[in-house]
Protein backbone atom coordinates (compact mmCIF):
# COMPACT_ATOMS: atom_id res chain seq x y z
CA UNK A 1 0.00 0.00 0.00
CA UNK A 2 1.80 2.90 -1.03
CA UNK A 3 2.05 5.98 1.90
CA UNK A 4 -0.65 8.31 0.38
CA UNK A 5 -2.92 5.33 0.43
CA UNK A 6 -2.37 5.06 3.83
CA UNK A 7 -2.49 8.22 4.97
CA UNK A 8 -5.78 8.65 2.83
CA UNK A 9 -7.38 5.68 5.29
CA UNK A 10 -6.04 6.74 7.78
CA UNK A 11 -7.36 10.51 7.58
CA UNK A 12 -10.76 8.67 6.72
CA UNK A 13 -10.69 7.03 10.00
CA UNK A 14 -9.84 9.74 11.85
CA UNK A 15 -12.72 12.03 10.47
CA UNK A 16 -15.39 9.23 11.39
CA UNK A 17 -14.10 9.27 15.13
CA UNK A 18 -14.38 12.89 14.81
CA UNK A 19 -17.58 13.23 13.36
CA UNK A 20 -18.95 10.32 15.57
CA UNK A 21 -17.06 11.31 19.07
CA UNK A 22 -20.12 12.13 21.18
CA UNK A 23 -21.82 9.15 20.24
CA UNK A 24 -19.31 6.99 21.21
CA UNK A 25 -18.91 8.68 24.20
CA UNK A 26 -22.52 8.22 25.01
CA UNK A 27 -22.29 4.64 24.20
CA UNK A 28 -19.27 3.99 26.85
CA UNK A 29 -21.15 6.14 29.53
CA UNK A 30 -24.00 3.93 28.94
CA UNK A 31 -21.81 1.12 29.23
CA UNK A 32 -20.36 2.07 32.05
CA UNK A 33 -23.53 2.90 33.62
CA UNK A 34 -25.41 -0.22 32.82
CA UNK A 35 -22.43 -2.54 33.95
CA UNK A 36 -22.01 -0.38 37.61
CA UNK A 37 -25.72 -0.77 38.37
CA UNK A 38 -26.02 -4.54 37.51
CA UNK A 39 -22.47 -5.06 39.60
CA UNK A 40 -24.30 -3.04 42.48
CA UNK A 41 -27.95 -5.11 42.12
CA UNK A 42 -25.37 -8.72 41.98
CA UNK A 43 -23.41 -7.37 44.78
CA UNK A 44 -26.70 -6.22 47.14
CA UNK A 45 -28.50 -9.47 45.79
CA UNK A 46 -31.38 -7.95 44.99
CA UNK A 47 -34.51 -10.00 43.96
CA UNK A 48 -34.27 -9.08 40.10
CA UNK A 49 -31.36 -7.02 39.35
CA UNK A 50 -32.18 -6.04 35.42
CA UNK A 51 -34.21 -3.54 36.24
CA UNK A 52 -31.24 -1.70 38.05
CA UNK A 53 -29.60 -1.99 34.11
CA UNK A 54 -32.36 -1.60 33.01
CA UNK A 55 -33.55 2.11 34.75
CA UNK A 56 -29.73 2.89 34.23
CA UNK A 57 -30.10 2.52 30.78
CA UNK A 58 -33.37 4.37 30.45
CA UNK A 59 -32.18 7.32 32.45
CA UNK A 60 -28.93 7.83 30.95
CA UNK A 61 -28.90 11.18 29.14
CA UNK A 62 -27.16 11.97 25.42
CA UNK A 63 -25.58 15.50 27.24
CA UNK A 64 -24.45 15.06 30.06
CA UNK A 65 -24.96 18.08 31.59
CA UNK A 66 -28.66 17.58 31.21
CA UNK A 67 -28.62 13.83 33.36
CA UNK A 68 -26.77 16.17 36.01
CA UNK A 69 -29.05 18.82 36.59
CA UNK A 70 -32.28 16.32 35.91
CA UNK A 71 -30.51 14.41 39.09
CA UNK A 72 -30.18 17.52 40.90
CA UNK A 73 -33.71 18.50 40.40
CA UNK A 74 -34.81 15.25 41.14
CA UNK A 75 -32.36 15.06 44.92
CA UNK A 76 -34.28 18.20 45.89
CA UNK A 77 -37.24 17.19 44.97
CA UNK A 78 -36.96 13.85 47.13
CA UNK A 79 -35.52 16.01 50.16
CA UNK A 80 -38.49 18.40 50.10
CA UNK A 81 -40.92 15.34 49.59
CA UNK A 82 -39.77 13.70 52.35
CA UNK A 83 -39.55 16.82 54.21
CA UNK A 84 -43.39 17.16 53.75
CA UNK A 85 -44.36 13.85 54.72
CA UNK A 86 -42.35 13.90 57.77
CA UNK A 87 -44.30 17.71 58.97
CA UNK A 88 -47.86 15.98 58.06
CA UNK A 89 -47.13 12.54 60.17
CA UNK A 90 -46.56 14.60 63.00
CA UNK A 91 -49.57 17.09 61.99
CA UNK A 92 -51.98 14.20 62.15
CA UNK A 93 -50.45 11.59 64.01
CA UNK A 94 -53.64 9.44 63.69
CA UNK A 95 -55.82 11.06 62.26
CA UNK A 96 -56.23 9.19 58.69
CA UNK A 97 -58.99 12.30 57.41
CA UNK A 98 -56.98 14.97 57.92
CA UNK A 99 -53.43 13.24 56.64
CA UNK A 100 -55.46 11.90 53.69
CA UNK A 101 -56.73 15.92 53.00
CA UNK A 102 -52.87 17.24 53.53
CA UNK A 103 -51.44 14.56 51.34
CA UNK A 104 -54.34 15.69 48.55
CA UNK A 105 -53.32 19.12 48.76
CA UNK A 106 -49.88 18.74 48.87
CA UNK A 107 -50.14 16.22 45.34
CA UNK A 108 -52.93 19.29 44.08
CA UNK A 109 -50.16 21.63 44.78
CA UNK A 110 -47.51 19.65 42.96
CA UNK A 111 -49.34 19.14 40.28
CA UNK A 112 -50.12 22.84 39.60
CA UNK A 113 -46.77 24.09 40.07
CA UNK A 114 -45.39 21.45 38.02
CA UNK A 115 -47.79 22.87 34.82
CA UNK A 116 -46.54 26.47 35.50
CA UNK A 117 -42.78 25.08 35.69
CA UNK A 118 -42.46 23.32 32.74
CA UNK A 119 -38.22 23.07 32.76
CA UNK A 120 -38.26 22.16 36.48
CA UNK A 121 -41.26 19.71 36.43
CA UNK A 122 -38.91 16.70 37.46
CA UNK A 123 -38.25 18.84 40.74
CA UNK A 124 -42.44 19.85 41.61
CA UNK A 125 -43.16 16.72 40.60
CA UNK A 126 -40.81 14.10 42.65
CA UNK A 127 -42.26 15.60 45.80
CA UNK A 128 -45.73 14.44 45.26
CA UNK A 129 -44.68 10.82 44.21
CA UNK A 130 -42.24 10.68 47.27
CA UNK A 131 -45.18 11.59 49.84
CA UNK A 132 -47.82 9.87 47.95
CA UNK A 133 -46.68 6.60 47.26
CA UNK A 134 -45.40 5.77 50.49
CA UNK A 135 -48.52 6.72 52.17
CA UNK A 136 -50.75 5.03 49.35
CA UNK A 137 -48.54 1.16 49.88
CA UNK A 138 -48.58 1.47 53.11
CA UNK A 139 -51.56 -0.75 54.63
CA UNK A 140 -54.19 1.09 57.10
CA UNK A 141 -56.34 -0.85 59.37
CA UNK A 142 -55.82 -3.50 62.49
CA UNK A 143 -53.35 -5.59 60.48
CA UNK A 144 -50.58 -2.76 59.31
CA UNK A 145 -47.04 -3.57 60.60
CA UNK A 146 -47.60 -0.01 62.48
CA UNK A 147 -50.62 -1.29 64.37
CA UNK A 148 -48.92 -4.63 64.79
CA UNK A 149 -45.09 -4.55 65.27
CA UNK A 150 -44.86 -8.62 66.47
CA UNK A 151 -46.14 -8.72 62.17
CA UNK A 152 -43.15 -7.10 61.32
């Protein structure tokens, strides 16, 4: 193969990694990603561990700096969420009308302010589903683990 041959391919080559750099980097992030969280599910043992790949995978971002400030909106929306819950247990200790009113208007609340703030709806909306579900799984009645701590 004579040199300008090779330099020809070799220039050819070089202008495909260029042109294709950010994909590739995406691809090894995802890699990356996908591989930690099924090493983290194996090591924990956890019941089915593809759906730790699996969410990584969904959840990994093309830019990066849009996964990182998705996952910031989404730690502060967890901190106030749990923030909220915390203020109505102790609000209505056991009183299920009034917690079951509060935990309405807090997911009304979320709800509107998540259609005003359309870029930050990740952040107005993770506090709803951090007070609600909780409070929604959680059995009510004679035989909840609350009630009944020897059913724990």
């Amino acid at each position: 193969m004579s040199a300008t041959a090779q330099a020809g391919a070799e220039s050819a080559a070089t202008v495909w990694l260029r042109a294709n750099a950010r994909q590739l980097a995406f691809g090894l992030r995802l890699t990356a990603s996908v591989c930690l969280a099924l090493y983290v599910a194996f090591a924990l043992q956890v019941e089915d561990p593809s759906w730790a790949g699996t969410s990584a995978a969904i959840t990994c971002q093309p830019v990066l700096g849009a996964a990182l400030r998705k996952g910031q909106f989404r730690f502060l929306g967890t901190v106030v969420g749990a923030v909220f819950v915390v203020l109505l247990s102790a609000a209505f200790p056991q009183e299920r009308i009034g917690f079951l009113g509060g935990l309405v208007a807090w997911a009304g609340l979320c709800c509107f302010a998540a259609s005003l703030l359309t870029f930050t709806s990740v952040a107005v909306a993770r506090p709803r589903s951090n007070a609600t579900i909780p409070c929604t799984v959680t059995p009510v009645g004679a035989s909840s683990p609350v009630a009944c701590p020897q059913n724990l």
